[in-house]
Protein backbone atom coordinates (compact mmCIF):
# COMPACT_ATOMS: atom_id res chain seq x y z
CA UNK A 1 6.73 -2.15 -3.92
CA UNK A 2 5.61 -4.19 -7.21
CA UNK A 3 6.77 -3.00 -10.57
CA UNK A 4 3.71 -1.94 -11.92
CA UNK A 5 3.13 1.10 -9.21
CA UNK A 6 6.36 2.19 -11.10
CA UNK A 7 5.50 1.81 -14.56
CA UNK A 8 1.96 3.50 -14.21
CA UNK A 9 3.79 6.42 -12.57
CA UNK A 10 6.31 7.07 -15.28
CA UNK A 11 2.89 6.55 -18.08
CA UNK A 12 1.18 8.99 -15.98
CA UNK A 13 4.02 11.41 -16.13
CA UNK A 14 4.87 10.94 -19.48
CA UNK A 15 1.25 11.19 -20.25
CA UNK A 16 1.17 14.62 -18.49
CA UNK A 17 4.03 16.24 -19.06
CA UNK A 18 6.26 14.89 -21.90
CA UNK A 19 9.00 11.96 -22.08
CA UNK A 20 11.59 14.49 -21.35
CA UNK A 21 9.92 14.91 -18.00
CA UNK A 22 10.40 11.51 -17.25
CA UNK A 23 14.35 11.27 -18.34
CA UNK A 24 14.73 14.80 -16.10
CA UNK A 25 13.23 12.97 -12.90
CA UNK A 26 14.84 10.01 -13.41
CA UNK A 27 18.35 12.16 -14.26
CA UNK A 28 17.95 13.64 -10.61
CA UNK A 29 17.45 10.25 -8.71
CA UNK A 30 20.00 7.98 -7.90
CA UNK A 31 17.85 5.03 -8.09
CA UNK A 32 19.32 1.16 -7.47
CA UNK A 33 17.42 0.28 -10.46
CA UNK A 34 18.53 3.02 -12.59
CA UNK A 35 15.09 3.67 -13.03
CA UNK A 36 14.19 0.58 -15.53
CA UNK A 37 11.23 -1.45 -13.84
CA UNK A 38 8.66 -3.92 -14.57
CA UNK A 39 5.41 -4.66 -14.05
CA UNK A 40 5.67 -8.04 -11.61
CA UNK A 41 9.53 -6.91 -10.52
CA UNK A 42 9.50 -5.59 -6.94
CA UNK A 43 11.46 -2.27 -5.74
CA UNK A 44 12.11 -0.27 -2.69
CA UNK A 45 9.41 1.94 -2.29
CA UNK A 46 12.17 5.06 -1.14
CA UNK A 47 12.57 5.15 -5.10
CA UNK A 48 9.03 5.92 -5.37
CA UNK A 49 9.30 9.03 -3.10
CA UNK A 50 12.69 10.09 -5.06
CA UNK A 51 11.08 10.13 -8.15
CA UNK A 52 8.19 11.77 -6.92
CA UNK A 53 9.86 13.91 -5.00
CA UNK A 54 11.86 15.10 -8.17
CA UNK A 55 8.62 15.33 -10.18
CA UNK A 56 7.60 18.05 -7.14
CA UNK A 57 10.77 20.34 -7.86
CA UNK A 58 10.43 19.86 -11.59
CA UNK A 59 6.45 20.48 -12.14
CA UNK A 60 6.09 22.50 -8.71
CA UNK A 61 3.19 20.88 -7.60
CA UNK A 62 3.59 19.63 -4.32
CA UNK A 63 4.65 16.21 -3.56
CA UNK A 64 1.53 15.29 -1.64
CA UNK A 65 -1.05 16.44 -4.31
CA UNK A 66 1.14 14.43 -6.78
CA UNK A 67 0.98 11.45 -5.06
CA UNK A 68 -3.19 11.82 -4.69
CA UNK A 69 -3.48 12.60 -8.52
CA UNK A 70 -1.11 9.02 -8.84
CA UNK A 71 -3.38 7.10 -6.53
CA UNK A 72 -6.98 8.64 -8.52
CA UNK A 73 -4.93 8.07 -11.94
CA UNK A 74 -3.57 4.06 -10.50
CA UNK A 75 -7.18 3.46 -9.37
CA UNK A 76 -8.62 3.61 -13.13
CA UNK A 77 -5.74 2.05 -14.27
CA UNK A 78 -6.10 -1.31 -12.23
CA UNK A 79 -9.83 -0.74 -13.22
CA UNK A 80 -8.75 -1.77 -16.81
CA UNK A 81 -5.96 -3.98 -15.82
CA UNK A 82 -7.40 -6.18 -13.44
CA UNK A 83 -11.63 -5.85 -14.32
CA UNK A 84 -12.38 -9.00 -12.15
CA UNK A 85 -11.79 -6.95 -8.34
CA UNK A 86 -14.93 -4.80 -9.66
CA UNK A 87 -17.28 -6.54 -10.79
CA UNK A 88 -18.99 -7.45 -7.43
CA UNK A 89 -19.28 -4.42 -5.29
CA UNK A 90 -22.05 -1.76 -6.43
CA UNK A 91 -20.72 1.58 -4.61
CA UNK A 92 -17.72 2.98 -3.66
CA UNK A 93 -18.25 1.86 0.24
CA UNK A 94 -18.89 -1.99 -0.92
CA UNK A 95 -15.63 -1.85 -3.00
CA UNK A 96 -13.40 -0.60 -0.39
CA UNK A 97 -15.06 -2.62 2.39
CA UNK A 98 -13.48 -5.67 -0.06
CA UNK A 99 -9.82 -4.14 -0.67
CA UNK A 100 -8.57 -5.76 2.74
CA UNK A 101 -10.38 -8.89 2.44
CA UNK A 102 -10.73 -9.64 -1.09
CA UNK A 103 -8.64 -7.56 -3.26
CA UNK A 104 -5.48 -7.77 -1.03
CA UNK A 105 -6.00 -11.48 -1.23
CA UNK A 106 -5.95 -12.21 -4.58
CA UNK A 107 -2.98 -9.68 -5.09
CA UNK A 108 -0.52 -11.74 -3.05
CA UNK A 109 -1.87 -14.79 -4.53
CA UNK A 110 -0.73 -13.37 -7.52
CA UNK A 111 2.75 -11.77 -5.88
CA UNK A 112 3.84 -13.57 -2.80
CA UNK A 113 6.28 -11.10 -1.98
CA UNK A 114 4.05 -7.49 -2.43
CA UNK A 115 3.65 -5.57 1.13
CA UNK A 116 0.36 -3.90 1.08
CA UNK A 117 -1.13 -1.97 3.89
CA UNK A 118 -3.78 -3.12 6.01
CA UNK A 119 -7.05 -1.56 6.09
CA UNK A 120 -9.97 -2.03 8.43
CA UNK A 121 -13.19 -0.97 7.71
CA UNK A 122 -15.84 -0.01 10.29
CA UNK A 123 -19.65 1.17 8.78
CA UNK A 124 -20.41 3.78 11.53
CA UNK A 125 -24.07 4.79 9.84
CA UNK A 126 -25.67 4.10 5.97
CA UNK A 127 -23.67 7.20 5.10
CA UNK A 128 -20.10 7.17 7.01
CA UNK A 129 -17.37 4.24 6.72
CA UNK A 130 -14.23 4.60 8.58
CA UNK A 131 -11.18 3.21 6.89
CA UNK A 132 -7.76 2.83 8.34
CA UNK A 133 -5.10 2.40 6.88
CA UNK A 134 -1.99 0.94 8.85
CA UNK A 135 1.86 0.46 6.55
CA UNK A 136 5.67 0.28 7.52
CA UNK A 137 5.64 2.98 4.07
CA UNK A 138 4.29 6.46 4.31
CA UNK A 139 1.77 6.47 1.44
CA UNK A 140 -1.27 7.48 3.16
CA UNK A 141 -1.74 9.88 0.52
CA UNK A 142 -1.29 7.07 -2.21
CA UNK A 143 -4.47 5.70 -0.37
CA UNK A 144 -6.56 8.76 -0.23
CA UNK A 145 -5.92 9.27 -4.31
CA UNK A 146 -7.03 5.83 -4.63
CA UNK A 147 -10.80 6.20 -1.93
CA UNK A 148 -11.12 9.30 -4.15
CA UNK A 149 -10.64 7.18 -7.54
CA UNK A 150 -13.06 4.69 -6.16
CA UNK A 151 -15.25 7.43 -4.93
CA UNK A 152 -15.39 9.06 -9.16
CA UNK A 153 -15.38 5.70 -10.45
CA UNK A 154 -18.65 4.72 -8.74
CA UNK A 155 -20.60 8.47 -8.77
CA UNK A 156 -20.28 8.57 -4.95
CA UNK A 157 -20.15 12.01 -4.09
CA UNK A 158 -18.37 11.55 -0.56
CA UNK A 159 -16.58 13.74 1.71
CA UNK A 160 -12.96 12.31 2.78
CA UNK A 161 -11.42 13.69 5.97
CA UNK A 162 -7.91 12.35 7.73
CA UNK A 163 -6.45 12.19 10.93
CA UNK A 164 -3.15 10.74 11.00
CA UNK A 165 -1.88 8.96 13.94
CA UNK A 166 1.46 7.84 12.75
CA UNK A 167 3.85 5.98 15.79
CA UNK A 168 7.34 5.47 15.49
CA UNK A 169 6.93 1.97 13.99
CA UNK A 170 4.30 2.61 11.27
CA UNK A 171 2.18 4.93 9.84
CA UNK A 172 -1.48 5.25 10.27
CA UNK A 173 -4.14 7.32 8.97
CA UNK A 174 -7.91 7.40 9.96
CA UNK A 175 -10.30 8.18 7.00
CA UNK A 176 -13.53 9.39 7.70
CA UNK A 177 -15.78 8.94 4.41
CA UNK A 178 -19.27 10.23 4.22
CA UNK A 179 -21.61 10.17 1.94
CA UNK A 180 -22.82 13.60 0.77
């Protein structure tokens, strides 16, 4: 997992709840990098769900709705960072039609060594898209935060719902986005 998924989250949290939050989570996790990252270094992603999952016990939100919030909050985030992956599409369906294709792309041309999900896109209808999303790492929910960032960010009022059908070799979940 690349640095920068790291270094938003600990932003976000500090953002939200104070920099003594983030030396509490990072107290509780024993974490192979001690928990000092950057933004191009790459991680295991099982620190990820440590520090969330100490974030959960600490703020007592659940670690699910944490890691939607992340996705939403990472969404606007590479908005600003990276400005070029938006300027093309015109609606939240055109944008994530692109992530497998276009975006995911350019990202490894940029880091060789990132492992991003796949995501296939079917248009079922003007107003539904199905997107599934296939990984090796359970962050289905880190997904869903960022359809519903790309949802706010282009004032697409759509419905999201999820079927996971996870096998023993990777995880899968089905979204089913219409418009409203």
């Amino acid at each position: 997992m690349k640095g920068v998924v790291f270094t938003e989250l600990l932003d976000m949290v500090e953002g939200k709840f104070g920099e003594d939050m983030v030396e509490d989570i990072l107290d509780d996790c024993e974490l192979e990098s001690d928990g000092a990252y950057t933004t191009v270094g790459t991680y295991d992603h099982k620190e990820f769900i440590k520090i969330v999952t100490a974030l959960s016990k600490h703020s007592e939100i659940s670690v699910k709705d944490i890691v939607i919030q992340y996705g939403h909050h990472l969404f606007f985030r590479f908005n600003k960072l990276m400005p070029e992956f938006f300027e093309g599409p015109k609606s939240a369906f055109e944008f994530l039609e692109s992530v497998h294709n276009h975006i995911h792309v350019e990202v490894k041309k940029l880091y060789p060594d990132a492992a991003l999900p796949s995501f296939k896109t079917h248009r079922q209808s003007s107003d539904t898209l199905i997107m599934i999303y296939t990984s090796k790492c359970p962050f289905a929910d880190f997904a869903q935060g960022l359809i519903q960032g790309t949802a706010d960010f282009y004032k697409d009022d759509i419905q999201i719902k999820t079927e996971d059908k996870n096998s023993d070799s990777e995880f899968c979940r089905v979204f089913t986005l219409t418009k409203q």
